[in-house]
C-alpha atoms as a PDB file:
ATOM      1  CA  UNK A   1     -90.436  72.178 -76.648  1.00  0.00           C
ATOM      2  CA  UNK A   2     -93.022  73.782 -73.798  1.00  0.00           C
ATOM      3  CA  UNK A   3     -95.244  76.098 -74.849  1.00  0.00           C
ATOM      4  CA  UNK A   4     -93.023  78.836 -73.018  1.00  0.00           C
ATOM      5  CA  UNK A   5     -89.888  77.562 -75.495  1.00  0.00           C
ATOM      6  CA  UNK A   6     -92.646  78.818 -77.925  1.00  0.00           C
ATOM      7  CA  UNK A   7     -93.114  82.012 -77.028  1.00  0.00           C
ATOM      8  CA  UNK A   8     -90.080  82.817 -75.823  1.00  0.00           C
ATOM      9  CA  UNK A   9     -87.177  81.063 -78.325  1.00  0.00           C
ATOM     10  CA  UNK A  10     -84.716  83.916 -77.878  1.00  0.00           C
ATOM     11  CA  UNK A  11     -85.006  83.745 -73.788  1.00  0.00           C
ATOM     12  CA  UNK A  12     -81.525  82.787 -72.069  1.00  0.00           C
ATOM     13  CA  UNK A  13     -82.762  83.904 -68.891  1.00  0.00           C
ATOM     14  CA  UNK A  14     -85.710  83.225 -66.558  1.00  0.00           C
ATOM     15  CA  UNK A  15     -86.861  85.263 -63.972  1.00  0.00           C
ATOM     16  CA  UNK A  16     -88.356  83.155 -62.022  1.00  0.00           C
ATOM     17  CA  UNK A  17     -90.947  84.228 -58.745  1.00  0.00           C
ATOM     18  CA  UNK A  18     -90.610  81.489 -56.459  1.00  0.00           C
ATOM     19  CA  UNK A  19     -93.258  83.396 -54.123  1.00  0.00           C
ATOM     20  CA  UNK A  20     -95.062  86.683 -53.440  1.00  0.00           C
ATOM     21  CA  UNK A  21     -94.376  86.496 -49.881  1.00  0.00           C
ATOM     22  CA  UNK A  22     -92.213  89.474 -48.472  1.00  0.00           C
ATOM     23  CA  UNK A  23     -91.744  91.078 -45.079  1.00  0.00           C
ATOM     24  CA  UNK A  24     -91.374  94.802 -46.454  1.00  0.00           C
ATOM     25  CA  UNK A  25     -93.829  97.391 -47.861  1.00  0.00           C
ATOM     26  CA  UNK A  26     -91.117  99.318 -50.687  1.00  0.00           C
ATOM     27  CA  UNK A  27     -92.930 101.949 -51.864  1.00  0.00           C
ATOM     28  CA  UNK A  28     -91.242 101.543 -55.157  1.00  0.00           C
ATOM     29  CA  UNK A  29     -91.295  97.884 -55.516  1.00  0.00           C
ATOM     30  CA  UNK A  30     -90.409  96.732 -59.023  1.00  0.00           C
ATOM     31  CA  UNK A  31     -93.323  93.823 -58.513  1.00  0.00           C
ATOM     32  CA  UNK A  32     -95.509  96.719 -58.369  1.00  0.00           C
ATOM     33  CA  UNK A  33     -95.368  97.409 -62.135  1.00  0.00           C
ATOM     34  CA  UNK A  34     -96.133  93.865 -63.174  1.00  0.00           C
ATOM     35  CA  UNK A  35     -99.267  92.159 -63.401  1.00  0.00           C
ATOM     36  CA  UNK A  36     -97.916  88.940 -61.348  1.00  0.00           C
ATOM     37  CA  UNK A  37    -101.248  86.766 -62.103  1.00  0.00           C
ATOM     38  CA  UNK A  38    -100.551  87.368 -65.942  1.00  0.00           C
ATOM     39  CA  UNK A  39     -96.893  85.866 -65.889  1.00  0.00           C
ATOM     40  CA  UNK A  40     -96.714  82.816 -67.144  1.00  0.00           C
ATOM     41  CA  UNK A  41     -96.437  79.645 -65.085  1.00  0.00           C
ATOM     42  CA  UNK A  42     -93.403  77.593 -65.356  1.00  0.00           C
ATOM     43  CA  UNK A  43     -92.956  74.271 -65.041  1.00  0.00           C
ATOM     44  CA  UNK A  44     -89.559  73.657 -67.011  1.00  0.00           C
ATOM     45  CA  UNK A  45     -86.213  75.151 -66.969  1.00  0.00           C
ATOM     46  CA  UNK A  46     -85.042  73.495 -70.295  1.00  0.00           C
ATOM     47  CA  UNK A  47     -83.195  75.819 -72.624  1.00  0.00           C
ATOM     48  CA  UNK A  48     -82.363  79.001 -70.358  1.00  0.00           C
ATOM     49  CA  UNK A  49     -78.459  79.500 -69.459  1.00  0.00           C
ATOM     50  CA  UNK A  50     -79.347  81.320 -66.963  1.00  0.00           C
ATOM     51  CA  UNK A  51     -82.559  81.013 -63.687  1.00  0.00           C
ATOM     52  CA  UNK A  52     -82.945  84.019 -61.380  1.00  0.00           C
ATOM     53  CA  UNK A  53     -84.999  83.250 -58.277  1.00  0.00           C
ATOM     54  CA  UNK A  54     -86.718  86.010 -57.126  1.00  0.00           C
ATOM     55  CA  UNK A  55     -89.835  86.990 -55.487  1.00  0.00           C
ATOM     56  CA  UNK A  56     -91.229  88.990 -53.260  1.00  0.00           C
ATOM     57  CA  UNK A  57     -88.520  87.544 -51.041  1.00  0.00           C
ATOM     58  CA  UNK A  58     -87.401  84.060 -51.463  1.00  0.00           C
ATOM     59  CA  UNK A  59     -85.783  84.120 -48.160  1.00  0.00           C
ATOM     60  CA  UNK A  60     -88.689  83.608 -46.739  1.00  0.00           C
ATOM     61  CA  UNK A  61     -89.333  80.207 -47.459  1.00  0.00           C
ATOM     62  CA  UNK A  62     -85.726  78.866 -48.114  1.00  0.00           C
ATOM     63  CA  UNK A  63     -87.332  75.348 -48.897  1.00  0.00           C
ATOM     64  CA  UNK A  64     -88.755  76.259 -51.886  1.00  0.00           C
ATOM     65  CA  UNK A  65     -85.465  78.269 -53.118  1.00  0.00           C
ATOM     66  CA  UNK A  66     -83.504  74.890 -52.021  1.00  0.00           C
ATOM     67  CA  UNK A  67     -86.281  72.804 -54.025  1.00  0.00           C
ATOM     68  CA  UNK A  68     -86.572  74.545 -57.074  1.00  0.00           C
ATOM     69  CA  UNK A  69     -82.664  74.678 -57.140  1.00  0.00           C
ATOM     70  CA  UNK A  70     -82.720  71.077 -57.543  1.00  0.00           C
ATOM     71  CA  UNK A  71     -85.245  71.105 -59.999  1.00  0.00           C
ATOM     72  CA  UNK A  72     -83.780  73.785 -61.938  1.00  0.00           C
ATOM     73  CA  UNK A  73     -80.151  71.456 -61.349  1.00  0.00           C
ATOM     74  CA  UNK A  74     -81.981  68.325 -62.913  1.00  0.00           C
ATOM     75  CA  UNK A  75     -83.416  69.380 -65.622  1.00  0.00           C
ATOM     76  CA  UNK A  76     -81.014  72.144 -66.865  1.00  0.00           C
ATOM     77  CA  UNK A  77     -77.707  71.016 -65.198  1.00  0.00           C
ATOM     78  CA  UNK A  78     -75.925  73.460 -67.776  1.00  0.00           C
ATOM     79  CA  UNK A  79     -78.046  76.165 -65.865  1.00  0.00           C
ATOM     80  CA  UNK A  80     -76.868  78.870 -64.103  1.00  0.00           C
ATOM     81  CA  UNK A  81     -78.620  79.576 -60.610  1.00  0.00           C
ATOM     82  CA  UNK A  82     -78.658  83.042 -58.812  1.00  0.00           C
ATOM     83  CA  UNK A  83     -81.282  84.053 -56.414  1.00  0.00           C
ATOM     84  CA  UNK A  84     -81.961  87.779 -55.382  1.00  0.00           C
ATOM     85  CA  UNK A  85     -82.643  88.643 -51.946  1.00  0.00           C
ATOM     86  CA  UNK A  86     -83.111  91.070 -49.057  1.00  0.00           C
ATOM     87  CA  UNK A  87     -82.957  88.602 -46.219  1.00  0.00           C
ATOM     88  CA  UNK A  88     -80.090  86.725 -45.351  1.00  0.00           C
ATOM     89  CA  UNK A  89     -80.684  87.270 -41.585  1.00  0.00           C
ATOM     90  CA  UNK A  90     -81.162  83.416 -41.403  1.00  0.00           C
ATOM     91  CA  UNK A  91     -77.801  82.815 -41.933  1.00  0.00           C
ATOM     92  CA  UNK A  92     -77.969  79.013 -41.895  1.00  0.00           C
ATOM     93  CA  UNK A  93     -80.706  78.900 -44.592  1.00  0.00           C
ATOM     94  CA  UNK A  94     -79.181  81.742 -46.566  1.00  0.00           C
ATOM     95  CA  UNK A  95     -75.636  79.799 -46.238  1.00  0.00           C
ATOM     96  CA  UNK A  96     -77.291  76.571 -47.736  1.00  0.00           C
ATOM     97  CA  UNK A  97     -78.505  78.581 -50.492  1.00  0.00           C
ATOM     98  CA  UNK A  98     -75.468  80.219 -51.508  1.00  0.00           C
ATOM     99  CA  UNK A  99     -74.105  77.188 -51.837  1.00  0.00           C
ATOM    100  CA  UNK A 100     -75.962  75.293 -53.484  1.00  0.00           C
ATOM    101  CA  UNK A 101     -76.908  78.046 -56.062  1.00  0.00           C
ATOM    102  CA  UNK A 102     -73.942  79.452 -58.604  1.00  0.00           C
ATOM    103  CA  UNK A 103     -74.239  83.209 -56.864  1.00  0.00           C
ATOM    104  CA  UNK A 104     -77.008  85.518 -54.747  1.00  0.00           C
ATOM    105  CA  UNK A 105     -77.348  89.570 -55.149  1.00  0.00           C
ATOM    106  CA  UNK A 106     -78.390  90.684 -51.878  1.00  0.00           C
ATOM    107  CA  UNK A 107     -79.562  93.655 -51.335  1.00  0.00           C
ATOM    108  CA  UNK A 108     -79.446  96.409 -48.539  1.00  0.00           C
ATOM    109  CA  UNK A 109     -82.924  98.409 -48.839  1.00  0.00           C
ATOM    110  CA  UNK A 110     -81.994 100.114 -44.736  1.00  0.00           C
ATOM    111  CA  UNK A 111     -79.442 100.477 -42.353  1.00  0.00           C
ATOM    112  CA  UNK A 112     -81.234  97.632 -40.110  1.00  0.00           C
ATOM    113  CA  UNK A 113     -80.272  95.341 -43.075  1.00  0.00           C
ATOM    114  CA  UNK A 114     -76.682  95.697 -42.017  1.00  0.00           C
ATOM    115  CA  UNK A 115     -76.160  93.400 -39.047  1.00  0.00           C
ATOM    116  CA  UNK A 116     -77.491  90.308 -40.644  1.00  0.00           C
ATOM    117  CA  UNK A 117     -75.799  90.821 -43.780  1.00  0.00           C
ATOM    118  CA  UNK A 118     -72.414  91.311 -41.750  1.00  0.00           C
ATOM    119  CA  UNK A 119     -73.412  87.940 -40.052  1.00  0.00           C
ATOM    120  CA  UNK A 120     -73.534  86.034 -42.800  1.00  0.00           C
ATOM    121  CA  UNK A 121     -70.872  87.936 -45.187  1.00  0.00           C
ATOM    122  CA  UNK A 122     -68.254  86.639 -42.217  1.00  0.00           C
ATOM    123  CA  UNK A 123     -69.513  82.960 -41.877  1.00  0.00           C
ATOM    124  CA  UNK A 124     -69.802  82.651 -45.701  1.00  0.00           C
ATOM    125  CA  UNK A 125     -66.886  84.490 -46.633  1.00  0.00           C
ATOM    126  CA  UNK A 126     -65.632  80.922 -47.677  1.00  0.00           C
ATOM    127  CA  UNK A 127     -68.147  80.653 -50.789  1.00  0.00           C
ATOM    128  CA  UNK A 128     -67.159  84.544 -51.716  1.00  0.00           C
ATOM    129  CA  UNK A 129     -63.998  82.933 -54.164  1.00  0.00           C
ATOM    130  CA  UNK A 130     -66.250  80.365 -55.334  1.00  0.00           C
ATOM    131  CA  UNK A 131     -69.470  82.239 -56.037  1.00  0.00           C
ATOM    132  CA  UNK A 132     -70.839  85.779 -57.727  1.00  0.00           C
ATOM    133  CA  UNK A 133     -71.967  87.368 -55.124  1.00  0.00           C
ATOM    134  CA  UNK A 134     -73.089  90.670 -55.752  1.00  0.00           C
ATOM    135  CA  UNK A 135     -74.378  93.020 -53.285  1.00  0.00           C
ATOM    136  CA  UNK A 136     -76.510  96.422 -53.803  1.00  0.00           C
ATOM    137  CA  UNK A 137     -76.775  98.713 -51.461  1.00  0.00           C
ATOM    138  CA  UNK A 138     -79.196 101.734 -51.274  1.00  0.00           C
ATOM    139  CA  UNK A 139     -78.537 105.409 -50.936  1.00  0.00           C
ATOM    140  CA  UNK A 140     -77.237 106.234 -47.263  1.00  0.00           C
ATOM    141  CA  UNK A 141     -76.428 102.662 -45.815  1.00  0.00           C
ATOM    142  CA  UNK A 142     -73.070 102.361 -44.248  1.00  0.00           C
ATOM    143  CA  UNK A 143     -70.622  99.624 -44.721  1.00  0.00           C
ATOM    144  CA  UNK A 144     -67.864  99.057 -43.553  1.00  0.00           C
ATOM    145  CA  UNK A 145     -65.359  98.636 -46.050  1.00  0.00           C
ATOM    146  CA  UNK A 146     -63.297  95.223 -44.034  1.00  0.00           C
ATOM    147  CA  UNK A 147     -66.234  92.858 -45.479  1.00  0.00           C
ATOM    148  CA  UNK A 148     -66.897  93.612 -49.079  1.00  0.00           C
ATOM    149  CA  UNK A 149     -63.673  92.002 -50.202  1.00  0.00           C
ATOM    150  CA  UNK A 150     -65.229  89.531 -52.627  1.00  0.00           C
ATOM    151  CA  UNK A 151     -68.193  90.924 -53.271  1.00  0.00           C
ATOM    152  CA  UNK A 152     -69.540  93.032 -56.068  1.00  0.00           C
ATOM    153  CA  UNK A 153     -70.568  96.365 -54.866  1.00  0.00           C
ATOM    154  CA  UNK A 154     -73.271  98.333 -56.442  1.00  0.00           C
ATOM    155  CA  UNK A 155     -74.800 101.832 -55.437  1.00  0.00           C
ATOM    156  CA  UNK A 156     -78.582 101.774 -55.972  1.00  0.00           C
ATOM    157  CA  UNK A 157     -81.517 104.618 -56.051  1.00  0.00           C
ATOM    158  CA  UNK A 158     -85.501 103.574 -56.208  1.00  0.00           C
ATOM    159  CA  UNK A 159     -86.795 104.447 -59.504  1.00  0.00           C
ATOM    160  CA  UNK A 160     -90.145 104.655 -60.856  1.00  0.00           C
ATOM    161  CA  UNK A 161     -90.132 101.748 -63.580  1.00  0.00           C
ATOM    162  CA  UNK A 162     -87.847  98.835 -62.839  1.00  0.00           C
ATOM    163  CA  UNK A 163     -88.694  96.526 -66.680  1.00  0.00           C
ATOM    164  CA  UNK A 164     -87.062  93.495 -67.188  1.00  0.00           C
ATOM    165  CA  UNK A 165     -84.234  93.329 -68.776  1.00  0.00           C
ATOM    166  CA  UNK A 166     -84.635  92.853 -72.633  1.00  0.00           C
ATOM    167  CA  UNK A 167     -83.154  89.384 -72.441  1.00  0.00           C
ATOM    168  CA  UNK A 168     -85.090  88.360 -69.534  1.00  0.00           C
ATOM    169  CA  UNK A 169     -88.292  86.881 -69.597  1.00  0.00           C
ATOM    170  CA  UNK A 170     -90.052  87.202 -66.469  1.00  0.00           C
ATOM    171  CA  UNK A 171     -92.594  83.648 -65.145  1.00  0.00           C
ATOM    172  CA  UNK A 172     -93.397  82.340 -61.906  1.00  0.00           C
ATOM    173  CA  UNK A 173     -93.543  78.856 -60.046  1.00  0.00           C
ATOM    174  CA  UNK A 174     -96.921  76.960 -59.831  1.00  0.00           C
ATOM    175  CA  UNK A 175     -98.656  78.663 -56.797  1.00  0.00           C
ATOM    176  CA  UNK A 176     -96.567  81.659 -56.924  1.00  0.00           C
END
């Protein structure tokens, strides 16, 4: 048992921040209420049912999502995978995530995020039956309707506080 496992018996999920990196400036940006230099660094996946790779965006450096997926794979195969993004507008890299993770949430933050999620909703829409994929969109983006078939659609707002979920602890990669 890790020093983490310690801390944090009850934990079935990680939140994990693969990286700080992101192209966007949200003015309510849930990173914003967390000290990211005090979450703890994690260097083993052992004992959560469930990863969530996050970041700033993880999109941006779809190597490292890819890489810790096969870390979190071989040393937790029992593990769940899901990564959260914004930016699937690379649709080979975001494809090749999908699939090798169990499910993404992307999310729509503007109406310019619509065209490259539309992209890559119809080239993937042949992991949709296989994977949870769960999109959120934000107040006053249009959709239209034809592509969401298989996904899981959720209304957002920005709110002040965005905490962790109670059974989520939240760490970050070596570097991150």
């Amino acid at each position: 048992m890790n020093t983490f496992d310690k801390l944090y018996p009850q934990a079935k999920k990680l939140r994990l921040l693969v990286t700080r990196a992101c192209d966007r400036n949200c003015p309510k940006c849930a990173n914003k209420n967390h000290d990211l230099d005090a979450l703890p660094v994690i260097t083993g996946f052992g004992g959560f049912e469930e990863v969530i790779l996050t970041g700033g965006e993880p999109m941006l450096k779809p190597e490292l999502v890819l890489d810790t997926i096969t870390a979190v794979r071989v040393l937790n195969p029992d593990a769940k995978i899901y990564v959260y993004t914004a930016r699937v507008g690379a649709t080979d890299a975001a494809l090749d995530v999908a699939f090798e993770s169990d499910g993404m949430t992307v999310t729509l933050h503007e109406q310019a995020d619509v065209e490259p999620f539309l992209a890559f909703a119809v080239v993937g829409k042949e992991l949709l039956p296989k994977r949870n994929m769960r999109l959120h969109v934000f107040e006053g983006i249009k959709l239209p309707f034809s592509v969401l078939a298989g996904w899981k659609l959720k209304r957002c707002t920005w709110v002040d506080d965005c905490p962790v979920p109670e059974d989520e602890v939240f760490g970050r990669l070596p570097g991150a």
